[in-house]
ModelCIF file with pLDDT and N, C-alpha, C, O atoms, coordinates in Angstrom:
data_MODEL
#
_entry.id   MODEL 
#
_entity.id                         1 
_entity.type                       polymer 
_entity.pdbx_number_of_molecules   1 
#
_entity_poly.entity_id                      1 
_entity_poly.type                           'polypeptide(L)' 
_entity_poly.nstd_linkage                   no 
_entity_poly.nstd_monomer                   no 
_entity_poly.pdbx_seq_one_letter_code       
;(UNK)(UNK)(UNK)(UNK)(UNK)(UNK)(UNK)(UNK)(UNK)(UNK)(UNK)(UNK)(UNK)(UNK)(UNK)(UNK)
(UNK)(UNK)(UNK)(UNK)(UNK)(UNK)(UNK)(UNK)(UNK)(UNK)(UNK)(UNK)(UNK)(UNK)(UNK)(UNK)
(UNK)(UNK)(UNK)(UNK)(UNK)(UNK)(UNK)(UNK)(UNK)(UNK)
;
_entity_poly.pdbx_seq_one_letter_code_can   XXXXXXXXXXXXXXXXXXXXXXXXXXXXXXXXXXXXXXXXXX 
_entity_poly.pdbx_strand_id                 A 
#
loop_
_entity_poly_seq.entity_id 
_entity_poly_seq.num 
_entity_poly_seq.mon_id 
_entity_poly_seq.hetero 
1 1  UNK n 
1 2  UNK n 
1 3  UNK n 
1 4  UNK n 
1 5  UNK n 
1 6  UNK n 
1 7  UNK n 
1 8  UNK n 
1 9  UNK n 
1 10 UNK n 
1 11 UNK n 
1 12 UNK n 
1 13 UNK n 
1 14 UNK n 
1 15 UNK n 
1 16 UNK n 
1 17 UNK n 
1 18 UNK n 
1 19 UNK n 
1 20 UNK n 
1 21 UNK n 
1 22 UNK n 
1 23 UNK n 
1 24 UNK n 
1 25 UNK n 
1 26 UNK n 
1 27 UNK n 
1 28 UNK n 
1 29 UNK n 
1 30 UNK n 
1 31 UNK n 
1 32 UNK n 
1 33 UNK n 
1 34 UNK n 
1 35 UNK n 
1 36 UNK n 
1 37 UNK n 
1 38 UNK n 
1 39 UNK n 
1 40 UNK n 
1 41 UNK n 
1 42 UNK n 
#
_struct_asym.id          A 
_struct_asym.entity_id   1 
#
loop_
_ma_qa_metric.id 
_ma_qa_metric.mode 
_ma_qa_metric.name 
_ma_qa_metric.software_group_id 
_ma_qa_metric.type 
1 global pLDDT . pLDDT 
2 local  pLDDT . pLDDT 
#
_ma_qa_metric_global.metric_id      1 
_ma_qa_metric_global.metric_value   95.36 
_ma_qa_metric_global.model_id       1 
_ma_qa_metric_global.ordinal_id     1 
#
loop_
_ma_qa_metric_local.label_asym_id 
_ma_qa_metric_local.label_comp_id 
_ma_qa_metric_local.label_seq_id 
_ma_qa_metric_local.metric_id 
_ma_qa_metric_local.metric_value 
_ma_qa_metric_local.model_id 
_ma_qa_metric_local.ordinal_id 
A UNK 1  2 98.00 1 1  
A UNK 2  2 98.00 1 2  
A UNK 3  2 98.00 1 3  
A UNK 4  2 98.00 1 4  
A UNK 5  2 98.00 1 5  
A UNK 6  2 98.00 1 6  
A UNK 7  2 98.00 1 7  
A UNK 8  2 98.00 1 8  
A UNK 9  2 98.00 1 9  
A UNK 10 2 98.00 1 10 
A UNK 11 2 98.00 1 11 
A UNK 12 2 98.00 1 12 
A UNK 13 2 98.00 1 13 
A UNK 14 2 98.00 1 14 
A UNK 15 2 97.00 1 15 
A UNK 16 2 95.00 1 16 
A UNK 17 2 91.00 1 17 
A UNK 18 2 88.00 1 18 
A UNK 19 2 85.00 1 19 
A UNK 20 2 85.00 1 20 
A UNK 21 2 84.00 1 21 
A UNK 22 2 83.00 1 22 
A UNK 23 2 87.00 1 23 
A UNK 24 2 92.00 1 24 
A UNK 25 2 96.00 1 25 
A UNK 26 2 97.00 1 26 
A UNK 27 2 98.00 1 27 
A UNK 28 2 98.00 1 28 
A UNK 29 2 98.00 1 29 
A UNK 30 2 98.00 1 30 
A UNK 31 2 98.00 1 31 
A UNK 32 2 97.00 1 32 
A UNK 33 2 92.00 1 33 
A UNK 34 2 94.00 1 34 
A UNK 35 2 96.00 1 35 
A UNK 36 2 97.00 1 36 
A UNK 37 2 97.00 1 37 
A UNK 38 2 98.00 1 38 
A UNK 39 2 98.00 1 39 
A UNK 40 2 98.00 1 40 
A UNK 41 2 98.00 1 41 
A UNK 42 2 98.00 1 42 
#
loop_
_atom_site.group_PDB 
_atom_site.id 
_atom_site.type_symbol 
_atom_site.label_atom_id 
_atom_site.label_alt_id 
_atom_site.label_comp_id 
_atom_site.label_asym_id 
_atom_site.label_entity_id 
_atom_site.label_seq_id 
_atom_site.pdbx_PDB_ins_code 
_atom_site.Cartn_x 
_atom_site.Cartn_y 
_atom_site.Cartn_z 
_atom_site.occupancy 
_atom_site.B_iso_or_equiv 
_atom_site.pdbx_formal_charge 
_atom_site.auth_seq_id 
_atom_site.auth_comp_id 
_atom_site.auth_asym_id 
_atom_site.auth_atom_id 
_atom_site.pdbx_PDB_model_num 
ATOM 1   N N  . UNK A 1 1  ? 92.183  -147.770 -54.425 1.00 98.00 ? 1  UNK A N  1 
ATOM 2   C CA . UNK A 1 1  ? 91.738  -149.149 -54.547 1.00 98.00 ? 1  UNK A CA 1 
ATOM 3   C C  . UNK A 1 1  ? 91.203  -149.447 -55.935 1.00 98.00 ? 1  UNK A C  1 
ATOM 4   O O  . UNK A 1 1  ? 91.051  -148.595 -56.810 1.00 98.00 ? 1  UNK A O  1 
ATOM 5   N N  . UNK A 1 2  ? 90.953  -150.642 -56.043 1.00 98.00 ? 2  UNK A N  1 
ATOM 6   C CA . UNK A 1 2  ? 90.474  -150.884 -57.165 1.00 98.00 ? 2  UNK A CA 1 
ATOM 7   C C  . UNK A 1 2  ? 90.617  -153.061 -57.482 1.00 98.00 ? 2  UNK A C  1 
ATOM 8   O O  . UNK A 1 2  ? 91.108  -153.903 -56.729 1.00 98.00 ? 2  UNK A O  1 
ATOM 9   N N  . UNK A 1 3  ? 89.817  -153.282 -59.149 1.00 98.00 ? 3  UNK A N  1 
ATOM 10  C CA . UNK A 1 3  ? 90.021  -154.666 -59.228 1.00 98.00 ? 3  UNK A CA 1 
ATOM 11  C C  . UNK A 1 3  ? 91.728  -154.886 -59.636 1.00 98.00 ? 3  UNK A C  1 
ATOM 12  O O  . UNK A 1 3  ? 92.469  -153.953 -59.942 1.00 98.00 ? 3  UNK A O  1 
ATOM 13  N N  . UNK A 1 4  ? 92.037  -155.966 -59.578 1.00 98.00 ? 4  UNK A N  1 
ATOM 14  C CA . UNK A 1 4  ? 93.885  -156.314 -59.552 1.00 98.00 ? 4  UNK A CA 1 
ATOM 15  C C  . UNK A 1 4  ? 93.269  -157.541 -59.982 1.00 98.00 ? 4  UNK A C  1 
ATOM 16  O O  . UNK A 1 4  ? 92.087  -157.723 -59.687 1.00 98.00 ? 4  UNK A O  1 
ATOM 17  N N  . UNK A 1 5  ? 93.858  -158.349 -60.593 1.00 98.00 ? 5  UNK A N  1 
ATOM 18  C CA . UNK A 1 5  ? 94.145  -159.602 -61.222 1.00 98.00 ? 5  UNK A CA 1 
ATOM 19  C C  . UNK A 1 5  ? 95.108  -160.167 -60.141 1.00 98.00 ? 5  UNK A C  1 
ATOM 20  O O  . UNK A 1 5  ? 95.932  -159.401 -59.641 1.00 98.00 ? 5  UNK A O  1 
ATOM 21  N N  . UNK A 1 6  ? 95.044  -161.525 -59.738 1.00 98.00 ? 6  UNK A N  1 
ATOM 22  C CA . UNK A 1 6  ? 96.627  -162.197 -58.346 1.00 98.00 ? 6  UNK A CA 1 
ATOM 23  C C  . UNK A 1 6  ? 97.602  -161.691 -59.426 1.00 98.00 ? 6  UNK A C  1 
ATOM 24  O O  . UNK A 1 6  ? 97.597  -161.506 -60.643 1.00 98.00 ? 6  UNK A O  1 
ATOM 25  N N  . UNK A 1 7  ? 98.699  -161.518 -58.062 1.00 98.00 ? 7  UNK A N  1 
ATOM 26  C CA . UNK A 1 7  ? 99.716  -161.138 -58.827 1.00 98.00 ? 7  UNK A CA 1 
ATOM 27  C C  . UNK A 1 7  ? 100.283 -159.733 -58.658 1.00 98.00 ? 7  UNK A C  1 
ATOM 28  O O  . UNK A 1 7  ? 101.458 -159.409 -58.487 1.00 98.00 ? 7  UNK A O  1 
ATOM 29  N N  . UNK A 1 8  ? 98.898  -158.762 -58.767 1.00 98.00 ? 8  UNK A N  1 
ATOM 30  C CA . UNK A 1 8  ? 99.120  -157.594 -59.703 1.00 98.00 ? 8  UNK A CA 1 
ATOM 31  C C  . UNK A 1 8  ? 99.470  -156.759 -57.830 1.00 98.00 ? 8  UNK A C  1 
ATOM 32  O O  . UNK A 1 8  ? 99.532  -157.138 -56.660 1.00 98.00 ? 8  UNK A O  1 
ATOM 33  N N  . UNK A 1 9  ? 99.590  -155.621 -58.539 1.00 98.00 ? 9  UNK A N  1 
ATOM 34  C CA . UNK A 1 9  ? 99.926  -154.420 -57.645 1.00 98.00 ? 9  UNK A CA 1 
ATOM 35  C C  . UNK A 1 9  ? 99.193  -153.235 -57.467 1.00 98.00 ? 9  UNK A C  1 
ATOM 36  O O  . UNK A 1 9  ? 98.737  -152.743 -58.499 1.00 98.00 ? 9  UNK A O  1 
ATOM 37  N N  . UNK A 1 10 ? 98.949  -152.601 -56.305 1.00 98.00 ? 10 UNK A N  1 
ATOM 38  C CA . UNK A 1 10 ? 97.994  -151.184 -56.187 1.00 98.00 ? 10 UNK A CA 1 
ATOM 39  C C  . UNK A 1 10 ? 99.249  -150.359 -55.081 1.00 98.00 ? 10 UNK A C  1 
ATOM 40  O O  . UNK A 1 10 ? 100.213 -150.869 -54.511 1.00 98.00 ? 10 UNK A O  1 
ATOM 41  N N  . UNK A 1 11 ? 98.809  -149.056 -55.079 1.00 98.00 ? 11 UNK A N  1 
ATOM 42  C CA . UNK A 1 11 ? 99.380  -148.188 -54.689 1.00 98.00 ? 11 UNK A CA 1 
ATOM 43  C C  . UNK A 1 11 ? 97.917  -147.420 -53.268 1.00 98.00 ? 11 UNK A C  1 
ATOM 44  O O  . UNK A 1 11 ? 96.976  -146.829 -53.798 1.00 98.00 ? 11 UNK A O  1 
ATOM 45  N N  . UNK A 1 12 ? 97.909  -147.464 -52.543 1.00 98.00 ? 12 UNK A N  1 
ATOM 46  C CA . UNK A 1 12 ? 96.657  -146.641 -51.879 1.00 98.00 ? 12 UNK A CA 1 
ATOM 47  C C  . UNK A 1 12 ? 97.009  -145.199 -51.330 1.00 98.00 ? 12 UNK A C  1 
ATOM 48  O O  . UNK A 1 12 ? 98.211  -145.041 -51.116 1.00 98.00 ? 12 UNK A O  1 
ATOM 49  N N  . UNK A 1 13 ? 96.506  -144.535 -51.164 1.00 98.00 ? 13 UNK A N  1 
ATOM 50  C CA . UNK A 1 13 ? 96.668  -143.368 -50.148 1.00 98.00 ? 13 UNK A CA 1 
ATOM 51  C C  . UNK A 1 13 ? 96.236  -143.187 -49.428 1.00 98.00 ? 13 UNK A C  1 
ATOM 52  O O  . UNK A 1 13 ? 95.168  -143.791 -49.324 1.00 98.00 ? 13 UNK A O  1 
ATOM 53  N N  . UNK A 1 14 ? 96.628  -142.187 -48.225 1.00 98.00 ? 14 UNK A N  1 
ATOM 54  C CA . UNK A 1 14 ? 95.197  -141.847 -47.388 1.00 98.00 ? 14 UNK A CA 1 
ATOM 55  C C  . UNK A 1 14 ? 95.892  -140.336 -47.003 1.00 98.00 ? 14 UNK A C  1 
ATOM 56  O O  . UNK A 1 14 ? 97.061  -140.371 -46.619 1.00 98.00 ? 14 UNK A O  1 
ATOM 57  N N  . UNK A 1 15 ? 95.311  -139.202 -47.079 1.00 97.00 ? 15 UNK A N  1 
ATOM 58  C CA . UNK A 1 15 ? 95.425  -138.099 -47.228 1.00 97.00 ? 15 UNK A CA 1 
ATOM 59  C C  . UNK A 1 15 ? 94.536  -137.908 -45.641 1.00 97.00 ? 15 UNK A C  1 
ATOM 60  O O  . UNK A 1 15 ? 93.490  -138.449 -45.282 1.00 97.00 ? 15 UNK A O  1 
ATOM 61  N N  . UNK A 1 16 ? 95.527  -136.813 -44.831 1.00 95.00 ? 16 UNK A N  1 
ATOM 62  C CA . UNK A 1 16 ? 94.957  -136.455 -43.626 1.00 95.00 ? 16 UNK A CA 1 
ATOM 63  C C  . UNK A 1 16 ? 94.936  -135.390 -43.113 1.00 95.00 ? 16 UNK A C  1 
ATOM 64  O O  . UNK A 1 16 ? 96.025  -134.867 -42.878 1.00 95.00 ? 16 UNK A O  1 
ATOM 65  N N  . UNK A 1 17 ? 93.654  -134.652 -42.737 1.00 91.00 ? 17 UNK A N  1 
ATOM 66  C CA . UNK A 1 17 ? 93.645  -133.269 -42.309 1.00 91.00 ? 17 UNK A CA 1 
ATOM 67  C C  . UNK A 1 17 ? 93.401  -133.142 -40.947 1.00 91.00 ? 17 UNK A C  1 
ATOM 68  O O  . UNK A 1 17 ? 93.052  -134.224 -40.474 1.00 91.00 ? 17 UNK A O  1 
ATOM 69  N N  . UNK A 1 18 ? 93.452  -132.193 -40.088 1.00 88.00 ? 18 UNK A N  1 
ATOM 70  C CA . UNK A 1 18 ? 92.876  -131.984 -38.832 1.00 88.00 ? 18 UNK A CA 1 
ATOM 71  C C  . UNK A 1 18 ? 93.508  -132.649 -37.832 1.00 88.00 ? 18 UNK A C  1 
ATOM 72  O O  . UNK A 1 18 ? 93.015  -132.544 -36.709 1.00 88.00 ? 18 UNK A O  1 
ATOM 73  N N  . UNK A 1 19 ? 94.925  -133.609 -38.039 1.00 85.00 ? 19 UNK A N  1 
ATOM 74  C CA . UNK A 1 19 ? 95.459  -133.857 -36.884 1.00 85.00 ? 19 UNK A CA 1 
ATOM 75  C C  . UNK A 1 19 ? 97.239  -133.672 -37.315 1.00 85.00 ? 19 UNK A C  1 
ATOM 76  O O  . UNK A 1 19 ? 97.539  -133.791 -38.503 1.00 85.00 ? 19 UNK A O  1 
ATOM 77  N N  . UNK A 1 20 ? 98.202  -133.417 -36.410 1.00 85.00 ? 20 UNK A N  1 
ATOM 78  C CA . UNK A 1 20 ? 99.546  -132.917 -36.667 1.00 85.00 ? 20 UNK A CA 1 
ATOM 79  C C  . UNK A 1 20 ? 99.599  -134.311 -37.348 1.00 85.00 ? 20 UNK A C  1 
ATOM 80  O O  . UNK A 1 20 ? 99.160  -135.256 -36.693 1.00 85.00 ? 20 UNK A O  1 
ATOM 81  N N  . UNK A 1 21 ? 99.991  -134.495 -38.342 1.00 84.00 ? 21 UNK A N  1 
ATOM 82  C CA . UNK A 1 21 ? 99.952  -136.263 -38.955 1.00 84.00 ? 21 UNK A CA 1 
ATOM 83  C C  . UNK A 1 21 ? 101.623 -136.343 -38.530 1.00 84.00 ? 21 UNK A C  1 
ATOM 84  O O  . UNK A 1 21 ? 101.816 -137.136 -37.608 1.00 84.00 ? 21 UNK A O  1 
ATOM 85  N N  . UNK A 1 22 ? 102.502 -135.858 -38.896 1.00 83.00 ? 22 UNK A N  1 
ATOM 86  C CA . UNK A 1 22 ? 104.315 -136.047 -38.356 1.00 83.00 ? 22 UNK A CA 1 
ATOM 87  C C  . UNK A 1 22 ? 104.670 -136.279 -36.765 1.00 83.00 ? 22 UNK A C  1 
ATOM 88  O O  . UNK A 1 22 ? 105.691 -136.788 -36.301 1.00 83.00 ? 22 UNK A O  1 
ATOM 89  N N  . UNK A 1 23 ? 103.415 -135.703 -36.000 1.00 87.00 ? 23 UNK A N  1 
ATOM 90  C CA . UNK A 1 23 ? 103.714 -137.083 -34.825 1.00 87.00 ? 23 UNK A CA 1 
ATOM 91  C C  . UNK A 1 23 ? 102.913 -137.852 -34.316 1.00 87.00 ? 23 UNK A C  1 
ATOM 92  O O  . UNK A 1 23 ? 102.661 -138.131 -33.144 1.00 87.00 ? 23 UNK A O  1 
ATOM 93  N N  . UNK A 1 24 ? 102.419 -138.272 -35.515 1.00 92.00 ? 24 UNK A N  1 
ATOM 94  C CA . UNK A 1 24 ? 101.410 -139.691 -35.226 1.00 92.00 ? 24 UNK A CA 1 
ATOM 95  C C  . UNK A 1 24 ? 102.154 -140.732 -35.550 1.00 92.00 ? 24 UNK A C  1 
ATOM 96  O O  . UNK A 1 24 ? 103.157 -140.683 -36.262 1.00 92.00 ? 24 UNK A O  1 
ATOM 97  N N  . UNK A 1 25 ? 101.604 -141.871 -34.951 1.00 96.00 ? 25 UNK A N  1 
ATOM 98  C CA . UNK A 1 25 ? 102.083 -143.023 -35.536 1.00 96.00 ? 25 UNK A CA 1 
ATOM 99  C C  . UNK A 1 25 ? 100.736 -143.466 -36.298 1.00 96.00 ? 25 UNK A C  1 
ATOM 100 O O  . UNK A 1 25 ? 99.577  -143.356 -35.898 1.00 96.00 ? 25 UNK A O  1 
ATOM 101 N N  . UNK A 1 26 ? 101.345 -144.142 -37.831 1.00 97.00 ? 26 UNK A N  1 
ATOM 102 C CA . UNK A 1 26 ? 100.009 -144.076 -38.700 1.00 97.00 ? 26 UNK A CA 1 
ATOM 103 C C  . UNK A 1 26 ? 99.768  -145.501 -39.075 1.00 97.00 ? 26 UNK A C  1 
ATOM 104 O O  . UNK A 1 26 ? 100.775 -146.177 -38.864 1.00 97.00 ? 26 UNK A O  1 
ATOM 105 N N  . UNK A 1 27 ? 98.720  -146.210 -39.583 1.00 98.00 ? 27 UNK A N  1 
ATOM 106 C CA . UNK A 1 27 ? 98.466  -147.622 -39.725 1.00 98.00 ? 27 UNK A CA 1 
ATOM 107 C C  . UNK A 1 27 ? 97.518  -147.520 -40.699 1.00 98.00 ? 27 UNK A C  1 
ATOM 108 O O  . UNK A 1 27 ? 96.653  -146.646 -40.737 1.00 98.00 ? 27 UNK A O  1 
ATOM 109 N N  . UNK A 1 28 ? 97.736  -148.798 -41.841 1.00 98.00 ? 28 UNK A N  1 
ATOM 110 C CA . UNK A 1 28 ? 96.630  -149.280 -42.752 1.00 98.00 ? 28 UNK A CA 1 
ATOM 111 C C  . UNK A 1 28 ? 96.078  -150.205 -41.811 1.00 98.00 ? 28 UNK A C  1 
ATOM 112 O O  . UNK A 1 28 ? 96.774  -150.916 -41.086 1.00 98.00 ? 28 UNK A O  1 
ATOM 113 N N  . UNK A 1 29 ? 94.687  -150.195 -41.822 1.00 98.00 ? 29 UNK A N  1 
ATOM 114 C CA . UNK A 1 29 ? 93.777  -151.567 -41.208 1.00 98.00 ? 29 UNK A CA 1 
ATOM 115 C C  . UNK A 1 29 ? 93.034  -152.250 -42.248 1.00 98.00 ? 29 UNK A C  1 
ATOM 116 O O  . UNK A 1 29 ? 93.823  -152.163 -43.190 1.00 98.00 ? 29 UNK A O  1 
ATOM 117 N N  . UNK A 1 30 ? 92.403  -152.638 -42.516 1.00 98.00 ? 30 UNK A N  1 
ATOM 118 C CA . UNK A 1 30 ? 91.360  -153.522 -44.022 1.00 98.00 ? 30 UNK A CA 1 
ATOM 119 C C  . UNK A 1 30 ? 89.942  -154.578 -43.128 1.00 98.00 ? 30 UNK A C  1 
ATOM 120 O O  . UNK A 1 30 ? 89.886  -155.125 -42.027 1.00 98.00 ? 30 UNK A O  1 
ATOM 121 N N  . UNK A 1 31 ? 89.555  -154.529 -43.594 1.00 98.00 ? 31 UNK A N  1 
ATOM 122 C CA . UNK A 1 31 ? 88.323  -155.790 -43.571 1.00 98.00 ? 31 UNK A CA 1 
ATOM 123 C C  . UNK A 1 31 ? 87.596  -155.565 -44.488 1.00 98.00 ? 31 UNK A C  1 
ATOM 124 O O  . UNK A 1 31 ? 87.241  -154.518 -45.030 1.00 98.00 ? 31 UNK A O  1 
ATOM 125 N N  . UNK A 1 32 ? 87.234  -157.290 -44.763 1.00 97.00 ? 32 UNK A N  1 
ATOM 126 C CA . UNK A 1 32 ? 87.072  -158.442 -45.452 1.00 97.00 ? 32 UNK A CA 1 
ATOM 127 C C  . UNK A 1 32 ? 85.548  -159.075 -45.161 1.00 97.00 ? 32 UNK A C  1 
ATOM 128 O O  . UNK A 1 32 ? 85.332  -159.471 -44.016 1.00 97.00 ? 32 UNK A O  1 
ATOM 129 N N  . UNK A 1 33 ? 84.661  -159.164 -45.995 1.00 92.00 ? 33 UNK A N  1 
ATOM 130 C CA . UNK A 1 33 ? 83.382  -159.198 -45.930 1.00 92.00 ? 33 UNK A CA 1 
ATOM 131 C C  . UNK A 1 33 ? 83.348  -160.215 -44.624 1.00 92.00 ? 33 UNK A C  1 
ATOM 132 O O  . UNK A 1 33 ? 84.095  -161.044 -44.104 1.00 92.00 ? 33 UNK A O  1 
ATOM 133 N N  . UNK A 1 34 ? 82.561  -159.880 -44.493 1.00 94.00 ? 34 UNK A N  1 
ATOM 134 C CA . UNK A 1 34 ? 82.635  -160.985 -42.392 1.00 94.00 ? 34 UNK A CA 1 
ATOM 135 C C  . UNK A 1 34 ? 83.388  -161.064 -41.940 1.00 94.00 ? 34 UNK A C  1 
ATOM 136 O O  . UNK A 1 34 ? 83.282  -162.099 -41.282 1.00 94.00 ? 34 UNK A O  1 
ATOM 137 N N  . UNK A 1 35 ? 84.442  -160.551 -41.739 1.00 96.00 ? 35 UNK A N  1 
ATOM 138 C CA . UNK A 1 35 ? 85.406  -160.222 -40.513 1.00 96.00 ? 35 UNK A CA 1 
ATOM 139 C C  . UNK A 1 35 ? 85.652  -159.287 -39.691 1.00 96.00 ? 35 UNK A C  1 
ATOM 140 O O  . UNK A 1 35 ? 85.036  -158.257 -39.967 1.00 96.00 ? 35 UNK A O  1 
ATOM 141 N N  . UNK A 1 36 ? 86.186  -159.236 -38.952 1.00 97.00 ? 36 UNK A N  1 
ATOM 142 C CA . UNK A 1 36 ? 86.660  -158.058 -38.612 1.00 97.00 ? 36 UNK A CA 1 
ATOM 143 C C  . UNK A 1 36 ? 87.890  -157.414 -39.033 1.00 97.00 ? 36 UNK A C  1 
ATOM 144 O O  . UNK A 1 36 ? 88.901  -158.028 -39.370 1.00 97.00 ? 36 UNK A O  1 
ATOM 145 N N  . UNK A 1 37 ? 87.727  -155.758 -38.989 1.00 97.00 ? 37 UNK A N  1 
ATOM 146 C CA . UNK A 1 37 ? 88.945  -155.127 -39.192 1.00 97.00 ? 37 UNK A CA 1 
ATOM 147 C C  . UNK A 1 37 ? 90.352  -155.715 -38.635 1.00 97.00 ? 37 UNK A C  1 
ATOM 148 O O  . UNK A 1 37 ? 90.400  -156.252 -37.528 1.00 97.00 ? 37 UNK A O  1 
ATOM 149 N N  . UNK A 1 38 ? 91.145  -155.625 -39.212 1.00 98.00 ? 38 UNK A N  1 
ATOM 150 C CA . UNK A 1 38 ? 92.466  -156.429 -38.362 1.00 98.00 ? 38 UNK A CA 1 
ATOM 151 C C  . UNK A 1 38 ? 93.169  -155.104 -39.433 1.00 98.00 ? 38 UNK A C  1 
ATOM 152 O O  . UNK A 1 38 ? 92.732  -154.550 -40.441 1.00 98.00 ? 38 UNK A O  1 
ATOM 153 N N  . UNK A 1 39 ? 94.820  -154.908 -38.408 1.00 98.00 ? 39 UNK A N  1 
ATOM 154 C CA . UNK A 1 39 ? 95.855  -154.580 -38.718 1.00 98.00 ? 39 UNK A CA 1 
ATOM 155 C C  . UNK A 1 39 ? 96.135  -154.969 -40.010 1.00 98.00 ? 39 UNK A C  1 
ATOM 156 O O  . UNK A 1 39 ? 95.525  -155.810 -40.670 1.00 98.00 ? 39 UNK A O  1 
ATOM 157 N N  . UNK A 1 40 ? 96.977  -154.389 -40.297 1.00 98.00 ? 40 UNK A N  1 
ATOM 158 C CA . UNK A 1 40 ? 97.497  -154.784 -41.942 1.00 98.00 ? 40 UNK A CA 1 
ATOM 159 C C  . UNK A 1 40 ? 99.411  -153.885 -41.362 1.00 98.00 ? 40 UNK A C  1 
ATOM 160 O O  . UNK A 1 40 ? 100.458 -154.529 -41.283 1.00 98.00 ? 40 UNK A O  1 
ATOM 161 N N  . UNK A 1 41 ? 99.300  -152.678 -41.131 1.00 98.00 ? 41 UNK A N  1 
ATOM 162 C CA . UNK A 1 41 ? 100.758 -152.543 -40.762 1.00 98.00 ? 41 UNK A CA 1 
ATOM 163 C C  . UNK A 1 41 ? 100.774 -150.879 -40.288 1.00 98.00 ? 41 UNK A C  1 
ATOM 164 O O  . UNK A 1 41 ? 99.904  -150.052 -40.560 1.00 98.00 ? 41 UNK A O  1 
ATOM 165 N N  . UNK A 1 42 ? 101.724 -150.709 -39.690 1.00 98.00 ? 42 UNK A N  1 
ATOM 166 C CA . UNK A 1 42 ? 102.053 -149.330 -39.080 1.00 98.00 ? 42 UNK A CA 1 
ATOM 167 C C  . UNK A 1 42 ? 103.170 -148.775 -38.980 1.00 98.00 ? 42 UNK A C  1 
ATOM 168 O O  . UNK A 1 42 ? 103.262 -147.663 -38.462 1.00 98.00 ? 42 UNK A O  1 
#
């Protein structure tokens, strides 16, 4: 993460230990100062 200017582009990761990650099904979620977490994609 990080600041972006509109427009711009980021790359994120998320690195995972302690569960078989190849048969999970995996998802980004996000929240947004006063909201709630919501989906983003899976």
């Amino acid at each position: 993460g990080g600041l972006v200017q509109p427009g711009g582009s980021l790359r994120l990761s998320c690195a995972a230990s302690g569960i078989i990650f190849s048969i999970r099904t995996m998802a980004w979620f996000r929240q947004a100062p006063g909201k709630q977490r919501e989906l983003v994609a899976f």
